[in-house]
N, C-alpha and C. Protein backbone atom coordinates (compact mmCIF):
# COMPACT_ATOMS: atom_id res chain seq x y z
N UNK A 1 0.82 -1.20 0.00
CA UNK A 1 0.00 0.00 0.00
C UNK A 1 0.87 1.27 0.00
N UNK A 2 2.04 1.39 0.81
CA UNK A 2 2.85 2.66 1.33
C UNK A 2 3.60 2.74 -0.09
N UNK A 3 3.86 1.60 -1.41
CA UNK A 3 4.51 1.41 -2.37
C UNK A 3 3.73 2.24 -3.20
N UNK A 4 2.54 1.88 -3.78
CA UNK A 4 0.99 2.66 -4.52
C UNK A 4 1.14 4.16 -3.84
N UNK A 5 1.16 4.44 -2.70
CA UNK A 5 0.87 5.66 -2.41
C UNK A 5 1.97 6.94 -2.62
N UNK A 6 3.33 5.89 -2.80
CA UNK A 6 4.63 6.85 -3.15
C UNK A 6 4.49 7.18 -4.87
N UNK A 7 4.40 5.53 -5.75
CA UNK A 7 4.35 5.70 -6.79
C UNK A 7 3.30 6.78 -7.39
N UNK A 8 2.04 6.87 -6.49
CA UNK A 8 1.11 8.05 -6.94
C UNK A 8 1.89 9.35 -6.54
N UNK A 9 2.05 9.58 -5.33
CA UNK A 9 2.90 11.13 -5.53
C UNK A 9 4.23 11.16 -6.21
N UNK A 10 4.79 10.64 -6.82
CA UNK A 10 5.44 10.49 -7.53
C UNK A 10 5.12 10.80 -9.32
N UNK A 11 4.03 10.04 -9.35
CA UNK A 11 3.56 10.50 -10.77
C UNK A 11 3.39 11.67 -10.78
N UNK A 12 2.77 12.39 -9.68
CA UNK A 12 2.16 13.80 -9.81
C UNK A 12 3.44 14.76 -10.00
N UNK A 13 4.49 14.47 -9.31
CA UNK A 13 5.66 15.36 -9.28
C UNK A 13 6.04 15.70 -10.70
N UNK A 14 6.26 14.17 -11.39
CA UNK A 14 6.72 14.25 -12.59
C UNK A 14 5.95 14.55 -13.99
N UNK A 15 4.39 14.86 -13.18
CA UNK A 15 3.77 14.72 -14.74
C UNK A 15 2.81 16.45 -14.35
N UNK A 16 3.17 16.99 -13.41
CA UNK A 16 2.99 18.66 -13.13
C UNK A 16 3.83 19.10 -13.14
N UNK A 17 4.56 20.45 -13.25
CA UNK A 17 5.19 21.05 -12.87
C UNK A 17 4.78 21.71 -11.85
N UNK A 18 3.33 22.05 -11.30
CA UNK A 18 3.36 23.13 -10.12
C UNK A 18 3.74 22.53 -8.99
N UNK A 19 4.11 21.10 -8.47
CA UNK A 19 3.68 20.45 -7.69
C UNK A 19 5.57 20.12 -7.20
N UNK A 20 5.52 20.58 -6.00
CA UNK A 20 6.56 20.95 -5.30
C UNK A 20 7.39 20.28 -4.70
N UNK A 21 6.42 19.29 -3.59
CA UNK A 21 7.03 18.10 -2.74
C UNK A 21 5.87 17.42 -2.60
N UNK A 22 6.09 16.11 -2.21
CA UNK A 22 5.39 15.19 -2.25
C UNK A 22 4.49 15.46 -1.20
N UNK A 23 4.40 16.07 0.37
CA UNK A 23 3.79 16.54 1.29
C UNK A 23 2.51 17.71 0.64
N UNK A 24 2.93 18.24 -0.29
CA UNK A 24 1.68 19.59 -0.99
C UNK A 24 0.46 18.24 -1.35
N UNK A 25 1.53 17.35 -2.70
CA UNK A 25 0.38 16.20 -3.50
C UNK A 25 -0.03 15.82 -2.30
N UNK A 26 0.09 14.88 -1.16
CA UNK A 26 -0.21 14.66 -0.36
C UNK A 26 -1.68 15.55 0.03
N UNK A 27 -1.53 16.35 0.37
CA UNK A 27 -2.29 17.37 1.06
C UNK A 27 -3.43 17.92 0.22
N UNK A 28 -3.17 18.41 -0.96
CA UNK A 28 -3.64 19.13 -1.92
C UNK A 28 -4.24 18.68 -3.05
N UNK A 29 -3.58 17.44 -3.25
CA UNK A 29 -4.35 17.38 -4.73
C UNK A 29 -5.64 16.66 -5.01
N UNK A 30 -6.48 16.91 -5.35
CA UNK A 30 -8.02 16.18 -5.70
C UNK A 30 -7.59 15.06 -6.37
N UNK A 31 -7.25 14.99 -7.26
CA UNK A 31 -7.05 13.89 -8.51
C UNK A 31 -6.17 12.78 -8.03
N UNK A 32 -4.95 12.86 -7.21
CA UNK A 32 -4.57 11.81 -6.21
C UNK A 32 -5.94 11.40 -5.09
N UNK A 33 -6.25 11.86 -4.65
CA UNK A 33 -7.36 11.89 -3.71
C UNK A 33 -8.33 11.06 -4.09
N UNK A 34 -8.76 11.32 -5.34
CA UNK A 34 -10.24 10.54 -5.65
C UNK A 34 -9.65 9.36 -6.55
N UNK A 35 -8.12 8.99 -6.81
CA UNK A 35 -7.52 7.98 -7.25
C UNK A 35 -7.59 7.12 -5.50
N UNK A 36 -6.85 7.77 -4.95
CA UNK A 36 -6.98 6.47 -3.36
C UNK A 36 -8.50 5.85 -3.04
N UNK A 37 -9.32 6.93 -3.18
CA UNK A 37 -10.73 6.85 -2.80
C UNK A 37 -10.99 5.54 -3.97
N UNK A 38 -10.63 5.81 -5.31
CA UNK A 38 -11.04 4.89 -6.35
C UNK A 38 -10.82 3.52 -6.03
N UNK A 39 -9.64 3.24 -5.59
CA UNK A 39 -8.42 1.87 -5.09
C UNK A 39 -9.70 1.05 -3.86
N UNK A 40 -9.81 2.01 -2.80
CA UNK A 40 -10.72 1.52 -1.44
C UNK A 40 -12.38 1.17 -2.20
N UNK A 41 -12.71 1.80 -3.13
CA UNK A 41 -13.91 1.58 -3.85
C UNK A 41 -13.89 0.37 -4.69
N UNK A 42 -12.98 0.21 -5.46
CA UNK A 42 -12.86 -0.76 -6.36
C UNK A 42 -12.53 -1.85 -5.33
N UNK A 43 -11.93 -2.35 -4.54
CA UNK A 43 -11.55 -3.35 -3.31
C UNK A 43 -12.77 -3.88 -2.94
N UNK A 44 -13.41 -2.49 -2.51
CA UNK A 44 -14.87 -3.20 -2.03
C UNK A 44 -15.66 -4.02 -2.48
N UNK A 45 -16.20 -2.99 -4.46
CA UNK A 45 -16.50 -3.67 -5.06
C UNK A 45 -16.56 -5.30 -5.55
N UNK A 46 -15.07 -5.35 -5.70
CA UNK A 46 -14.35 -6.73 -6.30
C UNK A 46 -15.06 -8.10 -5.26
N UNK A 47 -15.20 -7.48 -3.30
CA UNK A 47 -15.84 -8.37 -2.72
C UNK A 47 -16.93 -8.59 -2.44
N UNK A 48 -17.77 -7.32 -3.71
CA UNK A 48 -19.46 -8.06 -3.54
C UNK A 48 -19.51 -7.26 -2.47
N UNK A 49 -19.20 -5.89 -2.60
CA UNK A 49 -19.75 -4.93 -1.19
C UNK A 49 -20.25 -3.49 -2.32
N UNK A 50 -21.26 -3.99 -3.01
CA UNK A 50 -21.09 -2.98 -3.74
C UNK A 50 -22.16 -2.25 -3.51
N UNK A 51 -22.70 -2.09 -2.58
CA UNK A 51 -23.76 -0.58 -1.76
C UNK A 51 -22.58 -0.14 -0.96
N UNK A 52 -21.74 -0.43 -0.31
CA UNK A 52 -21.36 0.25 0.60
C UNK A 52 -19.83 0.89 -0.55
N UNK A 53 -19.26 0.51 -1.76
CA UNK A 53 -18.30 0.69 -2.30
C UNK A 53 -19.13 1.72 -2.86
N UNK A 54 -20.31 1.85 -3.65
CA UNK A 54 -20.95 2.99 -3.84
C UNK A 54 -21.17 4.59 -3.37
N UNK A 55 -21.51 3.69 -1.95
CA UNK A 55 -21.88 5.07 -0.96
C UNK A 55 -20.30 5.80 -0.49
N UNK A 56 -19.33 4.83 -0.59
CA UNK A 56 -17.90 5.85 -0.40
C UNK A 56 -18.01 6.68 -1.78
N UNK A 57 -18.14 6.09 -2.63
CA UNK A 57 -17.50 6.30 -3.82
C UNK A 57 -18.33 7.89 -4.38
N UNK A 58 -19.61 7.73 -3.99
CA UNK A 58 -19.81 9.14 -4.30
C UNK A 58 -19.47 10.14 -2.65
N UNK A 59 -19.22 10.02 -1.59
CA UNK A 59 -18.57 10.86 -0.72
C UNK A 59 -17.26 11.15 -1.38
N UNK A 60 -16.61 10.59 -2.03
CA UNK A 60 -15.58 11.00 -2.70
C UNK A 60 -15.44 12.10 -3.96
N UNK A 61 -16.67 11.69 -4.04
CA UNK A 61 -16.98 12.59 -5.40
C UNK A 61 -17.41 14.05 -5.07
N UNK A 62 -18.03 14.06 -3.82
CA UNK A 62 -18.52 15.27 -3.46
C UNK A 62 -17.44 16.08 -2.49
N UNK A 63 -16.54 15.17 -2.29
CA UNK A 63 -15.11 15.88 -2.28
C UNK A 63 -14.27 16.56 -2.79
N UNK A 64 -14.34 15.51 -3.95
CA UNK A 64 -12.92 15.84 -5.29
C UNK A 64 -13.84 16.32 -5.93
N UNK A 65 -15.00 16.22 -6.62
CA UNK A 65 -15.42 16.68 -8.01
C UNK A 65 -14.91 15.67 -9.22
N UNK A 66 -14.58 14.82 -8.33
CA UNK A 66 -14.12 13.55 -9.28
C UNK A 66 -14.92 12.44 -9.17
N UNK A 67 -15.88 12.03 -10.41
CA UNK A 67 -16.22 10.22 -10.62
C UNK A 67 -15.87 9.65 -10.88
N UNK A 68 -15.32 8.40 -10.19
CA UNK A 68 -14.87 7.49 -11.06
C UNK A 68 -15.65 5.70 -10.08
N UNK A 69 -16.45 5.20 -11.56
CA UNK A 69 -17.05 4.09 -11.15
C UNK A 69 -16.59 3.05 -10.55
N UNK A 70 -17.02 2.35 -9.29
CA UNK A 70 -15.99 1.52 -8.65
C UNK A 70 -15.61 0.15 -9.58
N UNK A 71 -16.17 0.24 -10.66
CA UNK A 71 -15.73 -1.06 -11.39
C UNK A 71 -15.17 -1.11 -12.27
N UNK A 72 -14.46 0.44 -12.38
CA UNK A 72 -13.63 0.88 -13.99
C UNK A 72 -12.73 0.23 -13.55
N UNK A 73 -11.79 0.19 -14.28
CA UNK A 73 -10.49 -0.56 -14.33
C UNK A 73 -9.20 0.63 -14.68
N UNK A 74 -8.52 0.69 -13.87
CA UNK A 74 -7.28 1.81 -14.42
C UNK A 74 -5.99 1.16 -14.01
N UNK A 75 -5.21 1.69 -14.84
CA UNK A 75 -3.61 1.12 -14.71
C UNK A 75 -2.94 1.64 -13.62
N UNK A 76 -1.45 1.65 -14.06
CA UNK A 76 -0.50 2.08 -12.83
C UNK A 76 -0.26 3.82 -13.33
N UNK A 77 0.22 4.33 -12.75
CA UNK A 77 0.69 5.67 -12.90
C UNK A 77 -0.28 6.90 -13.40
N UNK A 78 -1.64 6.61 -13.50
CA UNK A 78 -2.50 7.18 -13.46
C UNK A 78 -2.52 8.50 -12.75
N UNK A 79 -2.71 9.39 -13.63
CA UNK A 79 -2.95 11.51 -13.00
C UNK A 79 -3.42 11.62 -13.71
N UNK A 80 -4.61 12.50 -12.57
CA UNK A 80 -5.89 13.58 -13.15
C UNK A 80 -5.08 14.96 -12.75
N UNK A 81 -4.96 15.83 -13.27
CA UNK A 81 -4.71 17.11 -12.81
C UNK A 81 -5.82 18.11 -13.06
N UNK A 82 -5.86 18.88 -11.74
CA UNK A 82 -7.17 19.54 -11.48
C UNK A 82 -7.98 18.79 -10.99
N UNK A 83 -8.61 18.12 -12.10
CA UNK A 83 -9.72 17.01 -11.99
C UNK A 83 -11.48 17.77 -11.65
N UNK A 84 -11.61 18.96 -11.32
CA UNK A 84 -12.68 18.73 -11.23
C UNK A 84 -14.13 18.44 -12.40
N UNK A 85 -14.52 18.11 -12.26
CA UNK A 85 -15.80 17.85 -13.53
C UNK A 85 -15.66 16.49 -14.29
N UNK A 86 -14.51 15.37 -13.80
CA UNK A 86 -13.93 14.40 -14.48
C UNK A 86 -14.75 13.16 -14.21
N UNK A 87 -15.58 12.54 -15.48
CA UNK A 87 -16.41 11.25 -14.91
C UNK A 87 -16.03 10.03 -15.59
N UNK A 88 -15.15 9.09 -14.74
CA UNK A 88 -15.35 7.80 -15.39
C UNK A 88 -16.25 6.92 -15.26
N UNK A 89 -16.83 5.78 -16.18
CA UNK A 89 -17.77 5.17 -16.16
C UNK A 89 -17.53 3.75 -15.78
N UNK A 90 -18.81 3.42 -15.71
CA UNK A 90 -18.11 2.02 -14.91
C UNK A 90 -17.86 0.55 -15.39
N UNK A 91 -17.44 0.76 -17.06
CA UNK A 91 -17.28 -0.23 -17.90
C UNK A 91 -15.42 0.31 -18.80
N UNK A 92 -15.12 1.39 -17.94
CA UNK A 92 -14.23 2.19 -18.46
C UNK A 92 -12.91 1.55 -17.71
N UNK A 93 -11.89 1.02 -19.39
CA UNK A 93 -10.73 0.57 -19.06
C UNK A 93 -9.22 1.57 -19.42
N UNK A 94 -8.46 1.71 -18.42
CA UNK A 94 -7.51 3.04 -18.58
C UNK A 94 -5.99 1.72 -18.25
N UNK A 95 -5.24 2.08 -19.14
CA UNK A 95 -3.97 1.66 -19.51
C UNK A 95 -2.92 2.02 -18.75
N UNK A 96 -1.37 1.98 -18.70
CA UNK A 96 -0.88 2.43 -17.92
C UNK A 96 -0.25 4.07 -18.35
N UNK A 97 0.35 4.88 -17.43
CA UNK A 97 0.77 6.00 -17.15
C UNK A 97 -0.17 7.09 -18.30
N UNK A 98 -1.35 7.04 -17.60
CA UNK A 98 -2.30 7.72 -18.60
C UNK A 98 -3.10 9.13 -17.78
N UNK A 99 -2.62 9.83 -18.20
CA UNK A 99 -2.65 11.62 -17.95
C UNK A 99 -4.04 12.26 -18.59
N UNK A 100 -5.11 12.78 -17.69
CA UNK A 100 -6.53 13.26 -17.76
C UNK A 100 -6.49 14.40 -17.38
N UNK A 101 -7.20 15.87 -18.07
CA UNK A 101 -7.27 17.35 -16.87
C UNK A 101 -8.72 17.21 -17.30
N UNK A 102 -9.29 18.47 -16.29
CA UNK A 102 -10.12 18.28 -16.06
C UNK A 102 -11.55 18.39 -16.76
N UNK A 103 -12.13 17.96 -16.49
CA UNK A 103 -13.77 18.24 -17.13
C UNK A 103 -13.74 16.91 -18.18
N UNK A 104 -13.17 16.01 -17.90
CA UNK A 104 -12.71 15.04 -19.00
C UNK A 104 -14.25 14.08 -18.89
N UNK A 105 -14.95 13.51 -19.78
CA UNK A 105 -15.85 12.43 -19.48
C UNK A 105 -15.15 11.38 -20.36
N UNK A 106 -15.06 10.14 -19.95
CA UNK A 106 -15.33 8.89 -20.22
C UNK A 106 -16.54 8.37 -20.19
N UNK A 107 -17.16 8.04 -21.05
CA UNK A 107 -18.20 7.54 -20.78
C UNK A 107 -19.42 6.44 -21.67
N UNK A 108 -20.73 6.47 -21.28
CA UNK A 108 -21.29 5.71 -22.78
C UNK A 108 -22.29 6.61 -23.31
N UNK A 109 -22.35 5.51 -24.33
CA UNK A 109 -23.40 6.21 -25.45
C UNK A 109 -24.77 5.39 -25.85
N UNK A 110 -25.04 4.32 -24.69
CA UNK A 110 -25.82 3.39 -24.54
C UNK A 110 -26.93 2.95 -23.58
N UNK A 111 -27.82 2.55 -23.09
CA UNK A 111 -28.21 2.02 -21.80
C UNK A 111 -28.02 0.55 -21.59
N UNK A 112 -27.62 0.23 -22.78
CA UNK A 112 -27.34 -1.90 -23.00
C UNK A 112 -26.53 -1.79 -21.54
N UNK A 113 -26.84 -3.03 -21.16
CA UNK A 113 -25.63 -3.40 -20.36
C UNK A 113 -24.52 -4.20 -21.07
N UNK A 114 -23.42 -4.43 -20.55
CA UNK A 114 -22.24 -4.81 -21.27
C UNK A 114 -21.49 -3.92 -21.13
N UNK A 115 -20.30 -3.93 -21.65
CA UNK A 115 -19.24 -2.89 -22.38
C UNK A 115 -19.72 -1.83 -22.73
N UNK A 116 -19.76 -0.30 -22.40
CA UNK A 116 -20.05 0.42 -22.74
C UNK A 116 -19.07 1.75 -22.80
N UNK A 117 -18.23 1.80 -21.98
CA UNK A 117 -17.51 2.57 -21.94
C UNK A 117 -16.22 2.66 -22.65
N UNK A 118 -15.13 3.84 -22.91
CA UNK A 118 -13.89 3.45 -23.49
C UNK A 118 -13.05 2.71 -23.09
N UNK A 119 -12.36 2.19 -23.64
CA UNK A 119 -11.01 1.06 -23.67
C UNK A 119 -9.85 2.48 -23.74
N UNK A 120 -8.85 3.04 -22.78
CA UNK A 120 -7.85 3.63 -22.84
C UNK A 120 -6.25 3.15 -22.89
N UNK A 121 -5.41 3.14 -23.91
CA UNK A 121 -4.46 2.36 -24.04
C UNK A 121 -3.10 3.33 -23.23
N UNK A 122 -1.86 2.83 -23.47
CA UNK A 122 -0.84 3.12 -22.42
C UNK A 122 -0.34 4.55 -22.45
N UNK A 123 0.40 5.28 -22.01
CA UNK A 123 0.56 6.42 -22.37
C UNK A 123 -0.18 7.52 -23.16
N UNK A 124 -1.78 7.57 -22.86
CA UNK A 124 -2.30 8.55 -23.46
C UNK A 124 -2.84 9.79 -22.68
N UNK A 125 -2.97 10.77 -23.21
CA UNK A 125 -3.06 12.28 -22.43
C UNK A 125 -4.50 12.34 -23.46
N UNK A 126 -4.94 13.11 -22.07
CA UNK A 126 -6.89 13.45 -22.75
C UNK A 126 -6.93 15.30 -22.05
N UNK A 127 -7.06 15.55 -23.22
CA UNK A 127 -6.87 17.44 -22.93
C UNK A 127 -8.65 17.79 -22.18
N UNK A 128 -8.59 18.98 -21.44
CA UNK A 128 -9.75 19.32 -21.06
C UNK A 128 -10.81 19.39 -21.46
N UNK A 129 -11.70 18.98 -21.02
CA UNK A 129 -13.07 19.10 -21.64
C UNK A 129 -13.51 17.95 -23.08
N UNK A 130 -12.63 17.35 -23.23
CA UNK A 130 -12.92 16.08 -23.93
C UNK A 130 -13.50 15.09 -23.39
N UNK A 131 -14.52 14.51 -24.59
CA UNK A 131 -15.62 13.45 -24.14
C UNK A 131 -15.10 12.57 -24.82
N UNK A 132 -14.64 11.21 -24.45
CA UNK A 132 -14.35 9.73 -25.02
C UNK A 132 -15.78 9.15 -24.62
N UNK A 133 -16.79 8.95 -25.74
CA UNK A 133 -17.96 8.48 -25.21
C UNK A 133 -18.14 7.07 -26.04
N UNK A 134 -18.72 6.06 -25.57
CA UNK A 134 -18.74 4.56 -26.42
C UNK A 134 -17.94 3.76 -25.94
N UNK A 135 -18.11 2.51 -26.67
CA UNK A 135 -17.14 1.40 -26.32
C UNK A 135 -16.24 1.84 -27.52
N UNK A 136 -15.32 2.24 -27.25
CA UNK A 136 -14.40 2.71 -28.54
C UNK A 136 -12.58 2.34 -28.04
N UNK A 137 -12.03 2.12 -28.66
CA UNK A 137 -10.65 1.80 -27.82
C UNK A 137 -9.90 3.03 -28.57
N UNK A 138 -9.14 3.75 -27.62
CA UNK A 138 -7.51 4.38 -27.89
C UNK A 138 -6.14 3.95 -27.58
N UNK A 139 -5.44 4.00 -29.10
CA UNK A 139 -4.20 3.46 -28.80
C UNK A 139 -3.65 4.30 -27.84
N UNK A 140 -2.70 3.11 -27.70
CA UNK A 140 -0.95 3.70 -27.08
C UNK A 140 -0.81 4.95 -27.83
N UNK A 141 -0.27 6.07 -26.64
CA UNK A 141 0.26 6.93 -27.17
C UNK A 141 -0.14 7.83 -28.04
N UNK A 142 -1.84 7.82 -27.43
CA UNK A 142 -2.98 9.14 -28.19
C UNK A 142 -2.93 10.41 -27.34
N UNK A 143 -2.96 11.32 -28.06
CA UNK A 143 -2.93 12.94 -27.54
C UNK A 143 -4.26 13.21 -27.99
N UNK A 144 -5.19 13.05 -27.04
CA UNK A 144 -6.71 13.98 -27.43
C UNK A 144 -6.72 15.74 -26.79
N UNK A 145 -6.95 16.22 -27.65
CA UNK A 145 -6.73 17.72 -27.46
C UNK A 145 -8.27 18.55 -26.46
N UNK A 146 -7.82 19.18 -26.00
CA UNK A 146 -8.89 20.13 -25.15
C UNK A 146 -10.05 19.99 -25.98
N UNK A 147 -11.36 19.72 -25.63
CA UNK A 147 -13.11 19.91 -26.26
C UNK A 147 -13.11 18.72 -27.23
N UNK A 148 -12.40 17.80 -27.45
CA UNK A 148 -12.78 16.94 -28.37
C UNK A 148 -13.64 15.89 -27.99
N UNK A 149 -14.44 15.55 -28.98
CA UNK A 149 -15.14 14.51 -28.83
C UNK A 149 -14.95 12.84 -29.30
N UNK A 150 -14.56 12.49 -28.95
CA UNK A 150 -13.90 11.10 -29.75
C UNK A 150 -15.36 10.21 -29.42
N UNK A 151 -15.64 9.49 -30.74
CA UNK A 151 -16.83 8.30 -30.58
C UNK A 151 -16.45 6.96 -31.81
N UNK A 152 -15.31 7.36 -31.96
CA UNK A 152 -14.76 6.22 -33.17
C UNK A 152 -13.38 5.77 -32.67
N UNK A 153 -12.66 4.32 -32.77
CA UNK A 153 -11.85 3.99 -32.22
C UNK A 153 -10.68 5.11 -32.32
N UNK A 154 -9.30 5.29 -31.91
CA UNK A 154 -8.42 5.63 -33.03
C UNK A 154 -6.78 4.71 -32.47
N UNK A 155 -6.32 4.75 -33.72
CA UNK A 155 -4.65 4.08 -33.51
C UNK A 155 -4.00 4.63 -32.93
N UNK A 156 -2.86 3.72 -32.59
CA UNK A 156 -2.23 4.25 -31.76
C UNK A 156 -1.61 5.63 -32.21
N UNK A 157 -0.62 6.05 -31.65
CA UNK A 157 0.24 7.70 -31.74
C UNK A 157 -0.14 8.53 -32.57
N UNK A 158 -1.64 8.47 -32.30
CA UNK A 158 -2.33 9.50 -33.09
C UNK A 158 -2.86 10.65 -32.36
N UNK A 159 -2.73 11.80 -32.60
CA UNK A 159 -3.33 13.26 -32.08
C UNK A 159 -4.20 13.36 -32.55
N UNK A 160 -6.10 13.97 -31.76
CA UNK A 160 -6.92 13.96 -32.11
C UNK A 160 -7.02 15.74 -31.96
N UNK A 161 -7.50 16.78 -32.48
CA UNK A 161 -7.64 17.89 -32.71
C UNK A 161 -9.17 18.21 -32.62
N UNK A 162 -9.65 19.05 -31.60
CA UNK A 162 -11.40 18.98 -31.57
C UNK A 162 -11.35 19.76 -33.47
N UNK A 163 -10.29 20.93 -33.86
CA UNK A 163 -10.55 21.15 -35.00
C UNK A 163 -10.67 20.15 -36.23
N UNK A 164 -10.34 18.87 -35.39
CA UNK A 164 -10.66 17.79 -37.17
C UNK A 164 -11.70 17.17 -37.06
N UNK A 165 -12.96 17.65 -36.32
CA UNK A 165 -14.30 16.99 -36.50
C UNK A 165 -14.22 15.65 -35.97
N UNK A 166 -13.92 14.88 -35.39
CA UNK A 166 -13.74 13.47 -35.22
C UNK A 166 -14.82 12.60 -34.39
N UNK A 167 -15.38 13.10 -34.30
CA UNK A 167 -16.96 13.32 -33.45
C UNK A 167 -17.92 12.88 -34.95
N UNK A 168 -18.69 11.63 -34.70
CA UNK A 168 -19.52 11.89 -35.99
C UNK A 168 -20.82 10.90 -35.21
C-alpha cells in the first residue's frame, strides 16, 4: 500500500510542474485523492460490497469533483490534474501512465448493459473538456486535445484535434 501511495505522488511530481514536494500532492491534490478513494472503492467492489463501495464512492466525489465508477479498471501511474468535472464510467478501461485534466468524461453512449464505456491504451493524455464516449478503444500513445469529442476507435500515436471533427 505505502509502495501505490509513493508511486502516486510520484507520478504527480513528474507529470505537473506546479507540484513541489510530495507533502503539498499529499495534502492538496483532488485527482490523487479521488484515485486512493477509487483503489478503497474498487476493493470493495471486487468483494461483492457494492452498496457500501458505492456510498464511499460518491462521498468521494462530493469531495474531489471527481467520478470514477468503482468497477472501472485503471492502470498504474495514473494523473488527473485539477480534476474537477472528471467522470469515469463504470465499464471504463484506462492503460498504464495515462494523464486526464479536467472536465474530461469517459463515458457511454448506450443504456445496453455490457461494455459500454472506453477502452484507454498506455501512455495517453486526454486534454480538457474532452468526451471519449462509447465502447471505442484508444491506442498507445494518443494525444486527445482540449473539447474533443472522440466516438470512433483511433490508432495508436495519433493526435486527435477537436478542430478535425472526429466526433460523428
Amino acid at each position: 500500500m505505502f509502495k501505490v501511495i509513493s508511486q502516486d505522488l510520484e507520478t504527480a511530481l513528474l507529470k505537473d510542474p506546479a507540484a513541489r514536494n510530495k507533502l503539498e500532492v499529499f495534502l492538496t491534490y483532488p485527482g490523487v485523492h479521488a484515485l486512493w478513494g477509487y483503489r478503497i472503492c474498487h476493493w470493495l467492489w471486487n468483494r461483492k460490497l457494492k452498496l457500501i463501495s458505492r456510498i464511499y464512492s460518491n462521498w468521494i466525489r462530493s469531495i474531489t469533483g471527481i467520478e470514477i465508477h468503482p468497477a472501472a479498471k485503471i492502470g498504474k501511474r495514473f494523473f488527473i490534474d485539477h480534476g474537477m468535472g472528471v467522470v469515469i464510467g463504470e465499464t471504463t478501461v484506462i492503460g498504464d501512465d495515462v494523464m486526464i485534466y479536467h472536465d474530461v468524461t469517459l463515458g457511454a453512449r448506450t443504456f445496453e448493459n455490457g461494455k459500454r464505456h472506453p477502452t484507454i491504451g498506455n501512455r495517453v493524455v486526454i486534454g480538457a473538456g474532452a468526451r471519449v464516449l462509447g465502447d471505442v478503444k484508444i491506442g498507445d500513445g494518443v494525444r486527445i486535445s482540449a473539447n474533443s469529442v472522440v466516438v470512433k476507435d483511433v490508432s495508436p500515436q495519433s493526435d486527435i484535434d477537436a478542430s478535425e471533427q472526429f466526433a460523428i
